[in-house]
Protein backbone atom coordinates (compact mmCIF):
# COMPACT_ATOMS: atom_id res chain seq x y z
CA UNK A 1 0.00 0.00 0.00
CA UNK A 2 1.46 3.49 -0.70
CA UNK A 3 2.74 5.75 2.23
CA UNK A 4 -0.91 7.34 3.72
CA UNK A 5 -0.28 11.04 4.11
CA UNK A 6 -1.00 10.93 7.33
CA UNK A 7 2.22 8.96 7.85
CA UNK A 8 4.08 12.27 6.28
CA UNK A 9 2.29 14.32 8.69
CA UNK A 10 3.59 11.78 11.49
CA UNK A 11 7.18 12.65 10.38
CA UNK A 12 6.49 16.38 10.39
CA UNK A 13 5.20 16.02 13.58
CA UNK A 14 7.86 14.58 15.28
CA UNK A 15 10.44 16.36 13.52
CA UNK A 16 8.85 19.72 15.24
CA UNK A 17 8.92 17.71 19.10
CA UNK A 18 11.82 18.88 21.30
CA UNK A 19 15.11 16.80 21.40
CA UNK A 20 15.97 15.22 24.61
CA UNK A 21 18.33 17.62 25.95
CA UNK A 22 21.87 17.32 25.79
CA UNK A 23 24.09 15.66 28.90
CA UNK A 24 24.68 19.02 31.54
CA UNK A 25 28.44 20.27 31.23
CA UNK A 26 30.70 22.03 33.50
CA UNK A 27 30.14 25.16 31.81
CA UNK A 28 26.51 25.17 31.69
CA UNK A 29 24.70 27.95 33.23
CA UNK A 30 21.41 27.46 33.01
CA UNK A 31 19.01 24.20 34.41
CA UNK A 32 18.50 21.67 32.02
CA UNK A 33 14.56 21.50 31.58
CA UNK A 34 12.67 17.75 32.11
CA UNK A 35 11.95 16.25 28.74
CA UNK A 36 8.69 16.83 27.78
CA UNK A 37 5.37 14.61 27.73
CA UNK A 38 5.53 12.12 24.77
CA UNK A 39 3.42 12.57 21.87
CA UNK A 40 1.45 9.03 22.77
CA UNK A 41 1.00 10.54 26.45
CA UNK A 42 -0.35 13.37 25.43
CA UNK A 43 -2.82 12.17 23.35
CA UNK A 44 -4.00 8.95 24.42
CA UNK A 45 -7.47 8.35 24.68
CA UNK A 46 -9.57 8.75 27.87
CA UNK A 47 -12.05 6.89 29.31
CA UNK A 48 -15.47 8.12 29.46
CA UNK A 49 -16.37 6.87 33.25
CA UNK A 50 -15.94 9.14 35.52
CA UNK A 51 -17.98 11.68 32.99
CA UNK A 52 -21.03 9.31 32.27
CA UNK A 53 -22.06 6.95 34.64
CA UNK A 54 -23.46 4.17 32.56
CA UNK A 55 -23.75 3.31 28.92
CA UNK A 56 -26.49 0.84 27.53
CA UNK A 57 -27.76 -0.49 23.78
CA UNK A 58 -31.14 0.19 23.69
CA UNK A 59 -32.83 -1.90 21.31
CA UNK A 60 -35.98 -0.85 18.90
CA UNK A 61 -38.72 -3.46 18.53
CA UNK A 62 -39.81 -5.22 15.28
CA UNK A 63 -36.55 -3.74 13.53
CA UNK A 64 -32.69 -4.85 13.84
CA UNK A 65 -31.80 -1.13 14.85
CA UNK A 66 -29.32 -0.73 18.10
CA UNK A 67 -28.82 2.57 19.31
CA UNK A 68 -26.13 3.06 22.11
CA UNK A 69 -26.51 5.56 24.78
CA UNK A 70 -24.64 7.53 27.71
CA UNK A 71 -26.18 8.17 30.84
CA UNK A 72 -25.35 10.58 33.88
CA UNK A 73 -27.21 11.46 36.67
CA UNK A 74 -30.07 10.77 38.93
CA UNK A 75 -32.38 13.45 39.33
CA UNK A 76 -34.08 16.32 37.53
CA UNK A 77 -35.15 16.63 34.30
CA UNK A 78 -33.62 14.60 31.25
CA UNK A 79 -31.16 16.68 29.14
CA UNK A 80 -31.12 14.53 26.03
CA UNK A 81 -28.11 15.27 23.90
CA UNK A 82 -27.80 14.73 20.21
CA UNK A 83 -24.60 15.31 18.46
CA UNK A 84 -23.41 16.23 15.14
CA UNK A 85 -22.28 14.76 11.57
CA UNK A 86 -19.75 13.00 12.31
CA UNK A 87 -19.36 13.33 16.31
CA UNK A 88 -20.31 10.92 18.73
CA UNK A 89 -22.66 10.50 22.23
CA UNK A 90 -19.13 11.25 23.66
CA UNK A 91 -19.13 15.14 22.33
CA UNK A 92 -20.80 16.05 25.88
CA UNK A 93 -18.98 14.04 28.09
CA UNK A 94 -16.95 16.37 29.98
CA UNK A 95 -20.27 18.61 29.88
CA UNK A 96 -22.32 15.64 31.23
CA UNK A 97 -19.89 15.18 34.53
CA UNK A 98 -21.15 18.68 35.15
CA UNK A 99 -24.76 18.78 34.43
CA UNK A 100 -25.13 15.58 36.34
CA UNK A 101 -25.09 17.12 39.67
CA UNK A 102 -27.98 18.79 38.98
CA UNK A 103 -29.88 16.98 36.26
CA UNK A 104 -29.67 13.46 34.56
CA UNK A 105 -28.09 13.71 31.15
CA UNK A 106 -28.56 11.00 28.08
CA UNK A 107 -26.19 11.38 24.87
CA UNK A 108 -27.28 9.24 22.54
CA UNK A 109 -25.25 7.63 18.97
CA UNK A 110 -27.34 8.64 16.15
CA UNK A 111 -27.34 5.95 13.39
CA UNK A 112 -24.09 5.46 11.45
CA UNK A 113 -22.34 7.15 14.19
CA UNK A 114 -20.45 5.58 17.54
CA UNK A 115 -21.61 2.43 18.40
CA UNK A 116 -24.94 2.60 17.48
CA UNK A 117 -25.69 -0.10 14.48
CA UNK A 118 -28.67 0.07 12.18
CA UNK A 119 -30.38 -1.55 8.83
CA UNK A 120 -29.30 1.02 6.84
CA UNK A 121 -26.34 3.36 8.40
CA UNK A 122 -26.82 5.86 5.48
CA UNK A 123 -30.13 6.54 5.94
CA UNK A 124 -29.49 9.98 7.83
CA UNK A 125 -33.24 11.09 6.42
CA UNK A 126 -34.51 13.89 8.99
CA UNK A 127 -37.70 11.75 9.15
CA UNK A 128 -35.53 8.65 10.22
CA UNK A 129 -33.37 10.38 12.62
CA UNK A 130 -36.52 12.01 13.84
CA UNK A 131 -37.97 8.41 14.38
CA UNK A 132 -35.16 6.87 16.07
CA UNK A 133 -34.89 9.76 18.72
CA UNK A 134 -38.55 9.04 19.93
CA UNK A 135 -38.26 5.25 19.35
CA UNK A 136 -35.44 4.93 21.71
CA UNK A 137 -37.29 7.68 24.05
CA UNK A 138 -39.80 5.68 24.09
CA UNK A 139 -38.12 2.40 24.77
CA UNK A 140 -35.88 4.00 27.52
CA UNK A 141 -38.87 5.43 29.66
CA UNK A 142 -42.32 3.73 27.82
CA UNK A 143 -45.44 6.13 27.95
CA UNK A 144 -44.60 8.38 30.36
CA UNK A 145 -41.33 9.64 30.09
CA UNK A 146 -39.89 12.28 33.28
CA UNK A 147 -39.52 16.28 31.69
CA UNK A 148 -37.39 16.04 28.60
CA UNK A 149 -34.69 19.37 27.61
CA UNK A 150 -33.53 18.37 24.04
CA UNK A 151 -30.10 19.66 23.41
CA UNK A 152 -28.44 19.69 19.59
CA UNK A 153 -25.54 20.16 18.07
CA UNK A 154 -25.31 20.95 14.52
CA UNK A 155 -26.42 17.94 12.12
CA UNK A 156 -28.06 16.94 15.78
CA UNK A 157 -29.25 20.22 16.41
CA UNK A 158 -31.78 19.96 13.38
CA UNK A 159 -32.81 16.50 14.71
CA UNK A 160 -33.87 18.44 17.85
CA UNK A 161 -35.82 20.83 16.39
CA UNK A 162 -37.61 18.65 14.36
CA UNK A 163 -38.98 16.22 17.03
CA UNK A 164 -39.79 19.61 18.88
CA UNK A 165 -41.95 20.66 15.95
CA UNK A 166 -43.62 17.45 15.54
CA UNK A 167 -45.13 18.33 18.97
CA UNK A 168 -46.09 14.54 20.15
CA UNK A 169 -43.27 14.49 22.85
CA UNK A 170 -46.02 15.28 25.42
CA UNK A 171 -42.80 15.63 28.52
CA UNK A 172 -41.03 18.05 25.99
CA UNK A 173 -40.05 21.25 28.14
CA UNK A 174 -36.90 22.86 26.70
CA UNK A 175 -34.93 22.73 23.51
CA UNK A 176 -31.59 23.67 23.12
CA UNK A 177 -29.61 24.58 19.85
CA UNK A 178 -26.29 24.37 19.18
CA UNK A 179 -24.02 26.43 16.63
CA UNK A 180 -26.32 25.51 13.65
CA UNK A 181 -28.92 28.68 11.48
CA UNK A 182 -30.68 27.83 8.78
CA UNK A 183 -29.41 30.50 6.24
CA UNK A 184 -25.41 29.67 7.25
CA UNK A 185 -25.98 25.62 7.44
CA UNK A 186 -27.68 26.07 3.82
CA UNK A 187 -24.74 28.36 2.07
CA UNK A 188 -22.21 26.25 3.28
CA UNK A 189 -23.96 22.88 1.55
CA UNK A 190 -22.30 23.31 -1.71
CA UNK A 191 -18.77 23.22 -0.13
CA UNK A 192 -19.50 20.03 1.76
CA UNK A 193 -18.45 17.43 -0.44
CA UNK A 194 -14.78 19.81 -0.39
CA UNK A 195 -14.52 19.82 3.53
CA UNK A 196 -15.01 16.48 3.76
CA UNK A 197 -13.05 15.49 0.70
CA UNK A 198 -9.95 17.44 1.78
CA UNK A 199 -9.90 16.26 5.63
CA UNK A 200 -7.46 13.65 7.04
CA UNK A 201 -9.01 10.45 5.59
CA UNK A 202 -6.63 8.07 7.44
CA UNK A 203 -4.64 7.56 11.09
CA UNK A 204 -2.05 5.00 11.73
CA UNK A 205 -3.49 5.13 15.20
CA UNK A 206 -6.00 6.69 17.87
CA UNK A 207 -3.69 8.73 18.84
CA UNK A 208 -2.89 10.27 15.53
CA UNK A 209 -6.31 11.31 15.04
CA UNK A 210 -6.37 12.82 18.29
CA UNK A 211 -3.80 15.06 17.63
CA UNK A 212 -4.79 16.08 13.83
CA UNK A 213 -8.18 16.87 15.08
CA UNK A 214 -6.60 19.37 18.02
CA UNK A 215 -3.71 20.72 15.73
CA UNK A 216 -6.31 20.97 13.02
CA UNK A 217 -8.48 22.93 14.79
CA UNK A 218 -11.59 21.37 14.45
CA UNK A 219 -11.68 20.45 18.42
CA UNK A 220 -10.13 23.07 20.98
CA UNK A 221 -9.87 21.10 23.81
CA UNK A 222 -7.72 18.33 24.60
CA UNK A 223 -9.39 16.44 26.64
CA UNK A 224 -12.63 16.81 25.17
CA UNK A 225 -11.01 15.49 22.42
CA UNK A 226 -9.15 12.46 24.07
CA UNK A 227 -12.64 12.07 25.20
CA UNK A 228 -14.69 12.17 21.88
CA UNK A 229 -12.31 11.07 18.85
CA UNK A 230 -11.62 7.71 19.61
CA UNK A 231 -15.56 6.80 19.36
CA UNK A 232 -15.82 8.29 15.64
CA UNK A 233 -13.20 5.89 14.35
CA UNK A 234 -13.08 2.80 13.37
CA UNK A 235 -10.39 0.67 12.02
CA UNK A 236 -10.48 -1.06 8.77
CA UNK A 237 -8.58 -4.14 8.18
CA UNK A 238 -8.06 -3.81 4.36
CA UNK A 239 -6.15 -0.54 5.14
CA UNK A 240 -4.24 -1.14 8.01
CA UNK A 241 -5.57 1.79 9.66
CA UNK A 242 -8.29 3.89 11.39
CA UNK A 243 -11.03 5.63 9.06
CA UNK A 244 -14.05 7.73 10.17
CA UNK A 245 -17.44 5.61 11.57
CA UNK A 246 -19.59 7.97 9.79
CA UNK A 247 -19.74 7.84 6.03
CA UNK A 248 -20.90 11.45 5.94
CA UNK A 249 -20.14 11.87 2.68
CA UNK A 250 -22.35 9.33 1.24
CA UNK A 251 -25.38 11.08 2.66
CA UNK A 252 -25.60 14.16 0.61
CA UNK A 253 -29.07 13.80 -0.73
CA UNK A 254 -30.41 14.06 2.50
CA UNK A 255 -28.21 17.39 3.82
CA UNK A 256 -30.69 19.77 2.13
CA UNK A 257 -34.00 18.53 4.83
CA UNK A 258 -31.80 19.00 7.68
CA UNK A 259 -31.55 22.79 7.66
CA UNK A 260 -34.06 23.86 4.97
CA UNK A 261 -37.16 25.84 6.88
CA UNK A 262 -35.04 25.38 10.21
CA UNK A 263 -35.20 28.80 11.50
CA UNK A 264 -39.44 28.89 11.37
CA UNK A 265 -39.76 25.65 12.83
CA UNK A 266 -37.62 26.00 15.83
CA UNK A 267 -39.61 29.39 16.23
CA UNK A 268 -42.62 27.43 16.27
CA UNK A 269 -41.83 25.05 18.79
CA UNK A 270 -44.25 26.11 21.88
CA UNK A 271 -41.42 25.44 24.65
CA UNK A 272 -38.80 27.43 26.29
CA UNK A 273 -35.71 27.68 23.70
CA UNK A 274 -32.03 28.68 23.56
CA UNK A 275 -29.94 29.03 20.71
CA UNK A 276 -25.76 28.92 21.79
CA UNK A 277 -23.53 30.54 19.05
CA UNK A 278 -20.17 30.45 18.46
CA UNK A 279 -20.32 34.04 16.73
CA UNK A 280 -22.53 36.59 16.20
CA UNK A 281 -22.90 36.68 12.67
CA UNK A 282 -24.80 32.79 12.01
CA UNK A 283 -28.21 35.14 12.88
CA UNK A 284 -30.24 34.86 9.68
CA UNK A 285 -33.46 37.38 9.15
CA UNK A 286 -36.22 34.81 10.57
CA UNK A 287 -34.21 34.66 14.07
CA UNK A 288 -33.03 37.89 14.19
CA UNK A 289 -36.61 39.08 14.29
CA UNK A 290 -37.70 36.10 16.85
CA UNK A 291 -34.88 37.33 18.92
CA UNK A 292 -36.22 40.80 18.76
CA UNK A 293 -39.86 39.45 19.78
CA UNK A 294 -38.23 37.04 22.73
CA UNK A 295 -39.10 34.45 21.53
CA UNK A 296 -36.20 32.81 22.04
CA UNK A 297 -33.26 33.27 24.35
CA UNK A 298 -29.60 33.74 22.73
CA UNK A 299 -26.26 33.05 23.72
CA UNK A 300 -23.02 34.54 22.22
CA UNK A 301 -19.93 31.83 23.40
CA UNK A 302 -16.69 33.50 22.71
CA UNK A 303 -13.32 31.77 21.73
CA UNK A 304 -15.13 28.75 20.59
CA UNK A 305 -15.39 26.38 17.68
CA UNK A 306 -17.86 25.04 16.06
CA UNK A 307 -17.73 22.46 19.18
CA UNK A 308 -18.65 24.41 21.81
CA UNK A 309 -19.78 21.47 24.16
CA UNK A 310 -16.39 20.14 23.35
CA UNK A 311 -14.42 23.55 23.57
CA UNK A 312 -15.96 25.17 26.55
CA UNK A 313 -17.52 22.19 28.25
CA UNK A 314 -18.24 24.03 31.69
CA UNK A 315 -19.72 27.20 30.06
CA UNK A 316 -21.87 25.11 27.80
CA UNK A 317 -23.18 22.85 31.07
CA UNK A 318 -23.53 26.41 33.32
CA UNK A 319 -25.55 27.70 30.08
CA UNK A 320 -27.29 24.38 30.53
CA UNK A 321 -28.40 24.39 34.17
CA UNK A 322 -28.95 28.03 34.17
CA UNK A 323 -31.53 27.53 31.06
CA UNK A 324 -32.93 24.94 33.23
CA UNK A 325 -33.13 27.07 36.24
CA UNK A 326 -34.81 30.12 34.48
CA UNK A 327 -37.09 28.29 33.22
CA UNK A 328 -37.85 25.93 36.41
CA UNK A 329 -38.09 23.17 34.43
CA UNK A 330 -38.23 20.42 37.03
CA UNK A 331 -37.78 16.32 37.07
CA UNK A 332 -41.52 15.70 35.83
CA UNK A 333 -42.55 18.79 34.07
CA UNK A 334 -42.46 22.80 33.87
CA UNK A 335 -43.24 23.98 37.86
CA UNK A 336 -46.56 25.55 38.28
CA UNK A 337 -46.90 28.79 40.41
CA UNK A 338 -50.72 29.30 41.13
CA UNK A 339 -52.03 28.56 37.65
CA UNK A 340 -49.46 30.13 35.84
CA UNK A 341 -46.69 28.41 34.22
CA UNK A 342 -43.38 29.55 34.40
CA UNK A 343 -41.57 29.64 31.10
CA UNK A 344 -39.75 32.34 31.51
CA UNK A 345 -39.24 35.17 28.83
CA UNK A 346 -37.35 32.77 25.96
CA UNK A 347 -40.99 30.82 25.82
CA UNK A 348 -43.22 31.86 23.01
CA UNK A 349 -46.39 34.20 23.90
């Protein structure tokens, strides 16, 4: 097989590390400094106990569909997480070992992604998604499920606001959106196929992907990273090396569903809503004008990525609890005062 150019990047890599210094002399005048942490130290995977709790399959009837799940948490509401194209459950780990103290969290693999396993991996549909997210619901807490806070992330975030607008999750009582507007997600379509084209397609090892994806820029964190990358890998034996889970790029006829009408249907959903942005300038005319109205409630997270559950974990879980709080969303429903239910001002009249 020819070299993989991930193998040149290897050599680049360590070309750049420091040497071990040099034996001290007599005449030196300065302290040598320790080496410094290897390259496979530094980016070895982590273990996600510790963040989650538990992690189950949950199986849908009458179908051979598997989806996998994290769990965190024992009491309050259920902050169900869904991640983006090409992410895993993982993505909100070092969120969820916040959140937990104060609510239960579930991050769920969407189909083709993690370990989930389904009949058809490249059916990312918005209907099927849509489907699976209330099938395994269902299956995880039967007919009357505790107060549900559906949090999104990109791909995942459309997912979200599409079982929100379908309106027959009956213990639906937040939704949460992140880093993903209609007009932004639907201009930058047509350079898809590119991005993903042009990305490191192979990794001699975990740890190489690790590193590419910090160094790359497309995670921030480190240990969010440690945390998340291993799970969207997968190696292949024909290769000899580690490949992406998802095949994202086999899924283009369904990209256009995900974000078209996005803005007016997460407008319409009649529950308490918060959009996180990594910059101020993904507002398209639709929100802009819902923001104006209140409708919704905004957040601006600086010095972010597109990840900003990964990048900023604690900020995303204090954004989290606090959306929670304002909105006194509690383990079986939205908290009555009198006969009045408070929403708080990011509900809809």
């Amino acid at each position: 097989m020819s070299t993989l150019p991930e193998e040149s990047l290897e050599e680049e890599l360590q070309s750049e590390e420091p040497k071990q210094p040099p034996l001290p002399s007599a005449f030196a005048s300065l302290p040598q400094r320790p080496p410094t942490q290897s390259s496979l130290e530094k980016y070895a995977p982590l273990d996600w106990v510790g963040y989650f709790d538990e992690e189950k399959d949950i199986s849908i009837p009458d179908s051979n569909d598997v989806f996998h799940v994290y769990m965190a948490g024992t009491e309050g509401p259920v902050i169900f997480c869904l991640h983006g194209g090409g992410y895993s459950g993982l993505s909100f780990a070092l969120a969820a070992g916040k959140i937990k103290e104060k609510a239960r969290v579930v991050a769920m693999d969407l189909r083709g992604h993690g370990k989930s396993s389904s009949e058809n991996d490249i059916d990312l549909s918005i209907e099927t998604m849509c489907n699976d997210v209330l099938a395994v619901l269902k299956e995880m807490y039967g007919e009357q499920p505790p107060s549900i806070v559906l949090v999104g992330h990109s791909m995942g975030g459309s997912v979200a606001v599409h079982v929100a607008a379908k309106k027959t999750l009956r213990s639906l009582h937040g939704l949460v959106v992140v880093d993903v507007v209609e007009g932004t997600a639907m201009a930058s379509l047509i350079h898809m196929q590119k991005i993903l084209s042009t990305r490191m397609q192979h990794f001699s090892s975990i740890e190489k992907a690790i590193e590419w994806s910090v160094k790359g820029g497309s995670l921030r964190n480190l240990d969010s990273a440690r945390l998340s990358i291993p799970s969207t890998l997968k190696y292949d034996d024909s290769k000899k090396c580690y490949v992406y889970r998802a095949r994202l790029e086999e899924t283009e006829q369904y990209w256009r569903a995900w974000y078209e009408g996005l803005s007016e249907k997460f407008l319409s959903c009649p529950v308490p809503k918060l959009l996180l942005l990594a910059g101020t300038d993904r507002l398209d005319r639709p929100l802009t004008i819902g923001q104006m109205q209140g409708k919704f409630q905004m957040v601006v997270v600086r010095h972010t990525g597109h990840a900003i559950q990964e990048d900023a974990p604690e900020e995303f879980a204090s954004l989290i609890l606090n959306f929670i709080a304002r909105n006194r969303i509690g383990p079986h429903g939205v908290e009555f005062v009198g006969s009045v239910v408070c929403g708080g001002a990011s509900s809809d009249d």
